[in-house]
PDB file of N, CA and C in Angstrom:
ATOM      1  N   UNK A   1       0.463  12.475   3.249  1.00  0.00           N
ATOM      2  CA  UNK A   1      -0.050  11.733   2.127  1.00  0.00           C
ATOM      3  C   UNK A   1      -1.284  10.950   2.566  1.00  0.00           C
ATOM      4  N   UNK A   2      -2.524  11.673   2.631  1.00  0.00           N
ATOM      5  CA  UNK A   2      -3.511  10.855   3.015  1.00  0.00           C
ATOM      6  C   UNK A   2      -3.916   9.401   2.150  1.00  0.00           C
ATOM      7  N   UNK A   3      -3.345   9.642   1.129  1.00  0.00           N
ATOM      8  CA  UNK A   3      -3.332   8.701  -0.197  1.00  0.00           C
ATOM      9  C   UNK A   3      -2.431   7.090   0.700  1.00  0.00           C
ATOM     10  N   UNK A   4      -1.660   7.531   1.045  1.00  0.00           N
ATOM     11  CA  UNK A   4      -0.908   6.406   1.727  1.00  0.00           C
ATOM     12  C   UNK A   4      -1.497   5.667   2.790  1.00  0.00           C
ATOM     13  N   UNK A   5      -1.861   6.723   3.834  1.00  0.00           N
ATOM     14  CA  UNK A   5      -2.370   6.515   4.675  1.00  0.00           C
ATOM     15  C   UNK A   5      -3.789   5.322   4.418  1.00  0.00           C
ATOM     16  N   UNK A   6      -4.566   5.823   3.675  1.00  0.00           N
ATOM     17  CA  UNK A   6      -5.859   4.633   3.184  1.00  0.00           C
ATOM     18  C   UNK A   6      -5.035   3.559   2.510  1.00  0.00           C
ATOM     19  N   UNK A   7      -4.197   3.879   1.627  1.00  0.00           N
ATOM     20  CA  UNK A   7      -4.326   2.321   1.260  1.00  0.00           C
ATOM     21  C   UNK A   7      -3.712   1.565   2.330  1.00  0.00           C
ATOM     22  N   UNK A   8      -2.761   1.828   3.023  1.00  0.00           N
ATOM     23  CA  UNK A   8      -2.527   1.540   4.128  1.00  0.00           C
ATOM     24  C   UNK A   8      -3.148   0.859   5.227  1.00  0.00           C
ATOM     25  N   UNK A   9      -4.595   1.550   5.212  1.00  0.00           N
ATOM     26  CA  UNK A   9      -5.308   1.287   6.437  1.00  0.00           C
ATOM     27  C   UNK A   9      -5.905  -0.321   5.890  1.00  0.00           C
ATOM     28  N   UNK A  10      -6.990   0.363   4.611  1.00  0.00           N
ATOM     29  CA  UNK A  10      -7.330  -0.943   3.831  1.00  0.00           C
ATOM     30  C   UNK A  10      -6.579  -1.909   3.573  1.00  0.00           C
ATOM     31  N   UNK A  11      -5.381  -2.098   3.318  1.00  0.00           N
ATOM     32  CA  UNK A  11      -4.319  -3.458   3.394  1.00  0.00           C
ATOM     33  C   UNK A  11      -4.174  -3.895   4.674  1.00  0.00           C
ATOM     34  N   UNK A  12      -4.095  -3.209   5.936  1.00  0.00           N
ATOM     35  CA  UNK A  12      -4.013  -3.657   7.400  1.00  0.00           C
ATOM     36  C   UNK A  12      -5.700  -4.355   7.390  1.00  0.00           C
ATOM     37  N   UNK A  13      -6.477  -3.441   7.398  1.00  0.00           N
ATOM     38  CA  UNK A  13      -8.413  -4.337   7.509  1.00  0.00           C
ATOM     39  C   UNK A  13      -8.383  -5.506   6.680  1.00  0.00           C
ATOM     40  N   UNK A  14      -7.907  -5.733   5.113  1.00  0.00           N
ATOM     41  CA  UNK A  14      -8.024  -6.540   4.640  1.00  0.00           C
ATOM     42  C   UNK A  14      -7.343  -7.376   5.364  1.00  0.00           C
ATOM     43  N   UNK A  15      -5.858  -7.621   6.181  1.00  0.00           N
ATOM     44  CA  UNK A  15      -5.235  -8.646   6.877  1.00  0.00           C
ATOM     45  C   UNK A  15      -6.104  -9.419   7.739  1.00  0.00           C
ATOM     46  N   UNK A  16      -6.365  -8.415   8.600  1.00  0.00           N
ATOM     47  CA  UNK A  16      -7.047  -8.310   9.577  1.00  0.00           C
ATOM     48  C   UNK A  16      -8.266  -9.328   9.456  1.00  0.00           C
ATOM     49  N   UNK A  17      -8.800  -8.758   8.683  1.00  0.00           N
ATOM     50  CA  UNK A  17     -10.269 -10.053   8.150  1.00  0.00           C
ATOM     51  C   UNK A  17      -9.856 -10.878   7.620  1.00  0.00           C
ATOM     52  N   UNK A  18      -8.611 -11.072   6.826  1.00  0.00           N
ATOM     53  CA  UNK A  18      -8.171 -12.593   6.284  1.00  0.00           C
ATOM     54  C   UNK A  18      -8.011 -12.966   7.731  1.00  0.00           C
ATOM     55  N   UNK A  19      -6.917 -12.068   8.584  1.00  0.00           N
ATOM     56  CA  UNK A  19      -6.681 -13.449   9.989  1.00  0.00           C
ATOM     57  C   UNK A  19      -7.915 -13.765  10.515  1.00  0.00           C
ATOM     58  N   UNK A  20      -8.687 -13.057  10.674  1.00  0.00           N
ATOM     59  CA  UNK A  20     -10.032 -13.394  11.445  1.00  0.00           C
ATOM     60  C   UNK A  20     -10.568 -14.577  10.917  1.00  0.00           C
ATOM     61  N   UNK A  21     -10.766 -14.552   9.918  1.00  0.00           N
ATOM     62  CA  UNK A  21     -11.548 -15.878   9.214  1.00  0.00           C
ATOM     63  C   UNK A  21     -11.031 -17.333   9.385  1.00  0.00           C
ATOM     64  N   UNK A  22      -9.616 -17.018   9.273  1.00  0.00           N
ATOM     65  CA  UNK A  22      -8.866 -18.034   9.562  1.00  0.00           C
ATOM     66  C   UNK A  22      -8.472 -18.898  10.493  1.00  0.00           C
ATOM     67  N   UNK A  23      -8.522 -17.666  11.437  1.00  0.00           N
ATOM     68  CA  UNK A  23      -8.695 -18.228  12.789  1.00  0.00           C
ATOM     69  C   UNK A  23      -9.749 -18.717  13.299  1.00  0.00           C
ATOM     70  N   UNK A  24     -10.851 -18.339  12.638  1.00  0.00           N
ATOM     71  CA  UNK A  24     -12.177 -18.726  13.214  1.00  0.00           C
ATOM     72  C   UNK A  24     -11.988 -20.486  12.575  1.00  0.00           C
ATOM     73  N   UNK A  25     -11.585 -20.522  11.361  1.00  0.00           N
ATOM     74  CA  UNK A  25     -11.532 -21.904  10.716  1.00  0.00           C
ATOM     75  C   UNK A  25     -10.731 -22.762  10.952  1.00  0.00           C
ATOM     76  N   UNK A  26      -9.658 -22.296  11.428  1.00  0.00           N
ATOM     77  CA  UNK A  26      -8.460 -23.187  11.635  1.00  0.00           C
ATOM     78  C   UNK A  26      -7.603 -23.667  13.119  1.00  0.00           C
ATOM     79  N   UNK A  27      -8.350 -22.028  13.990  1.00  0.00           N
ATOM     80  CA  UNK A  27      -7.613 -21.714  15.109  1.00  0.00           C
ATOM     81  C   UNK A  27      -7.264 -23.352  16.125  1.00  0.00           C
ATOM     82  N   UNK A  28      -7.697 -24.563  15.973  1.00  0.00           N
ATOM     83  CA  UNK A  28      -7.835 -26.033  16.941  1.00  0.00           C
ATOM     84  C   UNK A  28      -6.415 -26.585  15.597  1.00  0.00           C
ATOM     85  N   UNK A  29      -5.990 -26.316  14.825  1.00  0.00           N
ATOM     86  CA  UNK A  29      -5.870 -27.433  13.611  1.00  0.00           C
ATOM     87  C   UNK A  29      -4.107 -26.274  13.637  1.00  0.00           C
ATOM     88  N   UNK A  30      -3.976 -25.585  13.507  1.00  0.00           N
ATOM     89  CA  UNK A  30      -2.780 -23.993  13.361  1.00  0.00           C
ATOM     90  C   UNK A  30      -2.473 -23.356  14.761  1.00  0.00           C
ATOM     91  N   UNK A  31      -0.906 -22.810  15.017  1.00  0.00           N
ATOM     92  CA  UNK A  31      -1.105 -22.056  15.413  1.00  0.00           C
ATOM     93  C   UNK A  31      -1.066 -20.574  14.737  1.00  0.00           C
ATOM     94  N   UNK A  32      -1.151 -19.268  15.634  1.00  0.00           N
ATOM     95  CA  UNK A  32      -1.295 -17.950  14.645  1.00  0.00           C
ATOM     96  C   UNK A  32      -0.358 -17.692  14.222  1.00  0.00           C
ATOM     97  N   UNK A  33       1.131 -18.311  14.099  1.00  0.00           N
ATOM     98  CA  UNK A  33       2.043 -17.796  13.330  1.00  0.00           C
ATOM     99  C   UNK A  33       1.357 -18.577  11.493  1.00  0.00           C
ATOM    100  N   UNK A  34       1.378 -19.759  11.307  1.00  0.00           N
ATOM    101  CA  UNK A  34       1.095 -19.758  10.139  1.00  0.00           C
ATOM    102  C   UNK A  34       0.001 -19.256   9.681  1.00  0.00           C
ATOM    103  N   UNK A  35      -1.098 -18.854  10.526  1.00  0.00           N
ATOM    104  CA  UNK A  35      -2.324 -18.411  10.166  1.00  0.00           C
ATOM    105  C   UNK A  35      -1.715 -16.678   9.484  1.00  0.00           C
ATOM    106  N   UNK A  36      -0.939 -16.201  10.081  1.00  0.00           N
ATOM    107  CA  UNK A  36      -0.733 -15.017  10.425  1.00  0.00           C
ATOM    108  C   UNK A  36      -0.064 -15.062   8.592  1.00  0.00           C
ATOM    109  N   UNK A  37       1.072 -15.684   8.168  1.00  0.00           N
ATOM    110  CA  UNK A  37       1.793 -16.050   7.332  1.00  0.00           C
ATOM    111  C   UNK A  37       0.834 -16.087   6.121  1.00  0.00           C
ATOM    112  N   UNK A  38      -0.330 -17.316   6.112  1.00  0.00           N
ATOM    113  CA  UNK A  38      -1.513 -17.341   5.227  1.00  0.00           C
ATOM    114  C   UNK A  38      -2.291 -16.508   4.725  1.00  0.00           C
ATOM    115  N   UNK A  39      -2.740 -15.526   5.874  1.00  0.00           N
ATOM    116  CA  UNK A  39      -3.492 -14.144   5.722  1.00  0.00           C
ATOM    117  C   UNK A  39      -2.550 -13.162   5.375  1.00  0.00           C
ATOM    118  N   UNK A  40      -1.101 -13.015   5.107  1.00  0.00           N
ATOM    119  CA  UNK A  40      -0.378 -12.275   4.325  1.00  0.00           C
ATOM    120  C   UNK A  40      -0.522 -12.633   3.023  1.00  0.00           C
ATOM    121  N   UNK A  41      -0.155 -14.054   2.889  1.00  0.00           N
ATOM    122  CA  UNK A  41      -0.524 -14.659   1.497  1.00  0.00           C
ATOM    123  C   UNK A  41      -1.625 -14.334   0.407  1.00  0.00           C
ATOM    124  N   UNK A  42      -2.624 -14.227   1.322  1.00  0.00           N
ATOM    125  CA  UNK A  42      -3.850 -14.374   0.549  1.00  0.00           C
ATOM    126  C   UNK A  42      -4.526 -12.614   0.844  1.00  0.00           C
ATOM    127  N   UNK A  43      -3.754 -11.858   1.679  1.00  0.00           N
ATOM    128  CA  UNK A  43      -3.767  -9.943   1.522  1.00  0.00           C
ATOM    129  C   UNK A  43      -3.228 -10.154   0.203  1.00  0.00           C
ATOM    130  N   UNK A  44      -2.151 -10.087   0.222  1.00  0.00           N
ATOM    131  CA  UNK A  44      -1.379  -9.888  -0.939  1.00  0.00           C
ATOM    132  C   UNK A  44      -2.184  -9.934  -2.307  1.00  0.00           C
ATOM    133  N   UNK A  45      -2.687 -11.695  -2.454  1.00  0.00           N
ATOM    134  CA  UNK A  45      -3.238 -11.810  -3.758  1.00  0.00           C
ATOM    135  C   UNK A  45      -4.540 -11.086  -3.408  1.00  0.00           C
ATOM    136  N   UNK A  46      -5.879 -11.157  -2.861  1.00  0.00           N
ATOM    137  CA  UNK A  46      -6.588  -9.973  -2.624  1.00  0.00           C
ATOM    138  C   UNK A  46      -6.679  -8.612  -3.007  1.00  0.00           C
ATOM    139  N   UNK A  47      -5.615  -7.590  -2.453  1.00  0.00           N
ATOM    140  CA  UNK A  47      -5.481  -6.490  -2.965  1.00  0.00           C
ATOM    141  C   UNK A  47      -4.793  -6.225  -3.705  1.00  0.00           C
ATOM    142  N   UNK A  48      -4.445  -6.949  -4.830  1.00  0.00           N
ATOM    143  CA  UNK A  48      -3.890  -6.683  -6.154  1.00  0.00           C
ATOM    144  C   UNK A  48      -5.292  -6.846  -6.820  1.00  0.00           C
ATOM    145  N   UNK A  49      -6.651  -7.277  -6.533  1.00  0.00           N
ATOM    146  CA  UNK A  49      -7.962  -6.799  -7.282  1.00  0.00           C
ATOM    147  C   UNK A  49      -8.633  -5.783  -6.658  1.00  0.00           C
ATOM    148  N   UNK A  50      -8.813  -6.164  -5.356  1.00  0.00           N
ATOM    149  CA  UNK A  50      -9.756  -5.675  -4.279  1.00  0.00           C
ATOM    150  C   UNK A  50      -9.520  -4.019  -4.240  1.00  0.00           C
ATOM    151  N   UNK A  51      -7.974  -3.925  -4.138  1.00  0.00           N
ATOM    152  CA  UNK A  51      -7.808  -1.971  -3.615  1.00  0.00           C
ATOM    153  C   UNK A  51      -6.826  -1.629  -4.808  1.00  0.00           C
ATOM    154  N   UNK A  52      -7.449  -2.628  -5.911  1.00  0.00           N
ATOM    155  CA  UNK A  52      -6.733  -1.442  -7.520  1.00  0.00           C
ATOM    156  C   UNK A  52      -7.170  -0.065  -7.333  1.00  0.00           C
ATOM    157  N   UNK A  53      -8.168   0.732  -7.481  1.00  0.00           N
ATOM    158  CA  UNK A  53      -8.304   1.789  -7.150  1.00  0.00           C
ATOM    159  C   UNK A  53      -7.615   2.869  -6.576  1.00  0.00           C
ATOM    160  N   UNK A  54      -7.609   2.085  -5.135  1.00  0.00           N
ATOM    161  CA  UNK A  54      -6.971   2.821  -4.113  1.00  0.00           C
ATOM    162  C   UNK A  54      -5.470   3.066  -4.121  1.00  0.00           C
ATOM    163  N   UNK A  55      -4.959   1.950  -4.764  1.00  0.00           N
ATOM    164  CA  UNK A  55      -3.369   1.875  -5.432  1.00  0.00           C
ATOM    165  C   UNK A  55      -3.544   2.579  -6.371  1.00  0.00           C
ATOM    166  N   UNK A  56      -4.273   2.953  -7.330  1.00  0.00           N
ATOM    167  CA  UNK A  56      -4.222   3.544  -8.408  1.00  0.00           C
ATOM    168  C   UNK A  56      -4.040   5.146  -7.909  1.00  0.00           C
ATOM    169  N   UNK A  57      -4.830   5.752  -6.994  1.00  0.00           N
ATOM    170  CA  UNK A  57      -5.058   7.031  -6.849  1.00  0.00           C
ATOM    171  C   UNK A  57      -3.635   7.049  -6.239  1.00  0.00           C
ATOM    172  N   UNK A  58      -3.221   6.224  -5.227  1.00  0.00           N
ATOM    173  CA  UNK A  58      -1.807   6.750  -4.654  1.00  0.00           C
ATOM    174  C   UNK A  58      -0.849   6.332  -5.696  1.00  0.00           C
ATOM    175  N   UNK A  59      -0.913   5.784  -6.917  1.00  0.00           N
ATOM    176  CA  UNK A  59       0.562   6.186  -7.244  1.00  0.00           C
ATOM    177  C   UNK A  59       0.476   7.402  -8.463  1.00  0.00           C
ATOM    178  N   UNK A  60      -0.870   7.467  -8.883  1.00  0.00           N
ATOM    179  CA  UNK A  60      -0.726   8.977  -9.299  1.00  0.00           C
ATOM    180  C   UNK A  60      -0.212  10.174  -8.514  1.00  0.00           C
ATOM    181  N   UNK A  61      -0.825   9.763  -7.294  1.00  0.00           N
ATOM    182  CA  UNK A  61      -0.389  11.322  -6.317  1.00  0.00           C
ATOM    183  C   UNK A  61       0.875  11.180  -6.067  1.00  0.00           C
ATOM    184  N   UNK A  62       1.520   9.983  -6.033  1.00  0.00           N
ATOM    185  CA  UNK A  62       3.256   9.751  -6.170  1.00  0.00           C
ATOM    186  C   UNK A  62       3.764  10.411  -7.379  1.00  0.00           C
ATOM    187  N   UNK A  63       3.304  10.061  -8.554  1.00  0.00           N
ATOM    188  CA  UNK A  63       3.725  10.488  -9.476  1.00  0.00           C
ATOM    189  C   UNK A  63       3.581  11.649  -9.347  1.00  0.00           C
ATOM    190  N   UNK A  64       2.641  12.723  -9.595  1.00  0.00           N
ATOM    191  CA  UNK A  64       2.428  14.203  -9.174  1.00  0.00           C
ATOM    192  C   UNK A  64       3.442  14.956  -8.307  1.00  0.00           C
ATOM    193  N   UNK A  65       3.443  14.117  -7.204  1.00  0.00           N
ATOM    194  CA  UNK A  65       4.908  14.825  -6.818  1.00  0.00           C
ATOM    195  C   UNK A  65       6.473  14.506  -6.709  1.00  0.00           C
ATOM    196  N   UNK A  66       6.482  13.404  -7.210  1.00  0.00           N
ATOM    197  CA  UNK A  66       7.599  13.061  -8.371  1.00  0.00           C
ATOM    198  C   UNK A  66       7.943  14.278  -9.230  1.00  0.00           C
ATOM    199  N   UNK A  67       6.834  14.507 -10.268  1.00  0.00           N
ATOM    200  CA  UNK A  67       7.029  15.582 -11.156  1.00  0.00           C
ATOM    201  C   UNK A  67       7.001  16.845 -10.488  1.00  0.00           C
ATOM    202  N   UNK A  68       6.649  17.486  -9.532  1.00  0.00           N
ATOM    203  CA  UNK A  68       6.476  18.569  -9.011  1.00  0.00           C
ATOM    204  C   UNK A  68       8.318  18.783  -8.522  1.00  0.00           C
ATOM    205  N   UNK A  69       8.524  17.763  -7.950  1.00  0.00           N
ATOM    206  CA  UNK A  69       9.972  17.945  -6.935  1.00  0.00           C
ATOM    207  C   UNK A  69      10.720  18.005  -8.259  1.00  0.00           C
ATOM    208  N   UNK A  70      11.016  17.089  -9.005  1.00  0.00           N
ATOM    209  CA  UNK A  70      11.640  16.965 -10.608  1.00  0.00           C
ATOM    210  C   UNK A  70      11.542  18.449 -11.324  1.00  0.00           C
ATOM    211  N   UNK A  71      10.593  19.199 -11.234  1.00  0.00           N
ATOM    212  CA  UNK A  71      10.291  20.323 -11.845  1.00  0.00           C
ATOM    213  C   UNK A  71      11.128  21.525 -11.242  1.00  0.00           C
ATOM    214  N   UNK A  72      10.596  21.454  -9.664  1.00  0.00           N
ATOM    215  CA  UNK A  72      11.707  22.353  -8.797  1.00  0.00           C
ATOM    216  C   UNK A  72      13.312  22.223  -9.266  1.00  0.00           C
ATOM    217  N   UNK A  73      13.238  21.061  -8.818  1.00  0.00           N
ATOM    218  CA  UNK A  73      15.226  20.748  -9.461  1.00  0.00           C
ATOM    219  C   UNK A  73      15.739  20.908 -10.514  1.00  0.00           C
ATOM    220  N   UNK A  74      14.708  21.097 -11.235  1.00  0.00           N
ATOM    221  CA  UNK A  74      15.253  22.160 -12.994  1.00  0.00           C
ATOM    222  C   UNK A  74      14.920  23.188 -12.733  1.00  0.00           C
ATOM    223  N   UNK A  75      14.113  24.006 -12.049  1.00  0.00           N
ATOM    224  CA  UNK A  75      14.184  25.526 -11.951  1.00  0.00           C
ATOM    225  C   UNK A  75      15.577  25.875 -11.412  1.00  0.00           C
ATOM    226  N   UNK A  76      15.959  25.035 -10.223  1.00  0.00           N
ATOM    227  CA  UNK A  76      16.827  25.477  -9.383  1.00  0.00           C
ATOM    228  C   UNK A  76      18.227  25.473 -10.143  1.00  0.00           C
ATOM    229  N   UNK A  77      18.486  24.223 -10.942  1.00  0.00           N
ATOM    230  CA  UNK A  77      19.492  23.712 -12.078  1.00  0.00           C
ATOM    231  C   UNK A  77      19.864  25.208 -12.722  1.00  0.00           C
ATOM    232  N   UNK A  78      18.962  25.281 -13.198  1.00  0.00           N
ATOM    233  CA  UNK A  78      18.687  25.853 -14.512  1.00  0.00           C
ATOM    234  C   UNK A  78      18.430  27.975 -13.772  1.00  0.00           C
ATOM    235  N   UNK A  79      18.707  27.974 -12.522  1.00  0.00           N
ATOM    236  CA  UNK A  79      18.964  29.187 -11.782  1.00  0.00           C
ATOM    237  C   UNK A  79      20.306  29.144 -11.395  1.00  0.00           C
ATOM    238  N   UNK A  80      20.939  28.256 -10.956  1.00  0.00           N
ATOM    239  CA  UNK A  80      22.283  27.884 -10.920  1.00  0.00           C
ATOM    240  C   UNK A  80      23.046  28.251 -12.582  1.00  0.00           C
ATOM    241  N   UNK A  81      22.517  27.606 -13.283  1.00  0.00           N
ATOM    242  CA  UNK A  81      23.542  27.660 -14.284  1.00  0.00           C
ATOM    243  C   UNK A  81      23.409  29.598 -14.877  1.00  0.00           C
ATOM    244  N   UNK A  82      22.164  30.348 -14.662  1.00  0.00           N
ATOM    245  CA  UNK A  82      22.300  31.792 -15.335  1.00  0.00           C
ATOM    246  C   UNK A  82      22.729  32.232 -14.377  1.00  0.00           C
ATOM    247  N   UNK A  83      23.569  31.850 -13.271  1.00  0.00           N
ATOM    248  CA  UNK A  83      24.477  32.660 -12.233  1.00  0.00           C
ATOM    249  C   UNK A  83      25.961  32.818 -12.544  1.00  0.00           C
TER     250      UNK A  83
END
């Protein structure tokens, strides 16, 4: 699922640059567990705008084969039952 894989990557980079920033701002004042905690916080709200897209394309391709596997299992059903 290369679909997974990116949004994937992009939610790890987006962390990634939230911790960075944070640390650059806070690192004397925090240690990196709450920094670490914060930059989940603020991934989170982030890519619910930032990688709509990218969420968008992977849960179509979820869906797609949702319906594909769903489709098989009524052929197969439905080969079972004219036996």
């Amino acid at each position: 699922m290369k679909e997974f894989a990116i949004y994937t990557g992009l939610r790890l980079a987006l962390f990634l640059v939230s911790f960075g920033i944070l640390w650059v701002a806070f690192h004397y004042w925090l240690s990196a567990w709450p920094l670490a905690l914060l930059a989940l916080f603020i991934t989170a709200i982030l890519s619910l705008f930032v990688l709509r897209s990218a969420r968008d394309r992977l849960a179509a391709k979820i869906d797609e084969r949702a319906g594909r596997i769903a489709s098989r299992m009524e052929a197969a059903r439905s080969a079972e039952d004219e036996d």
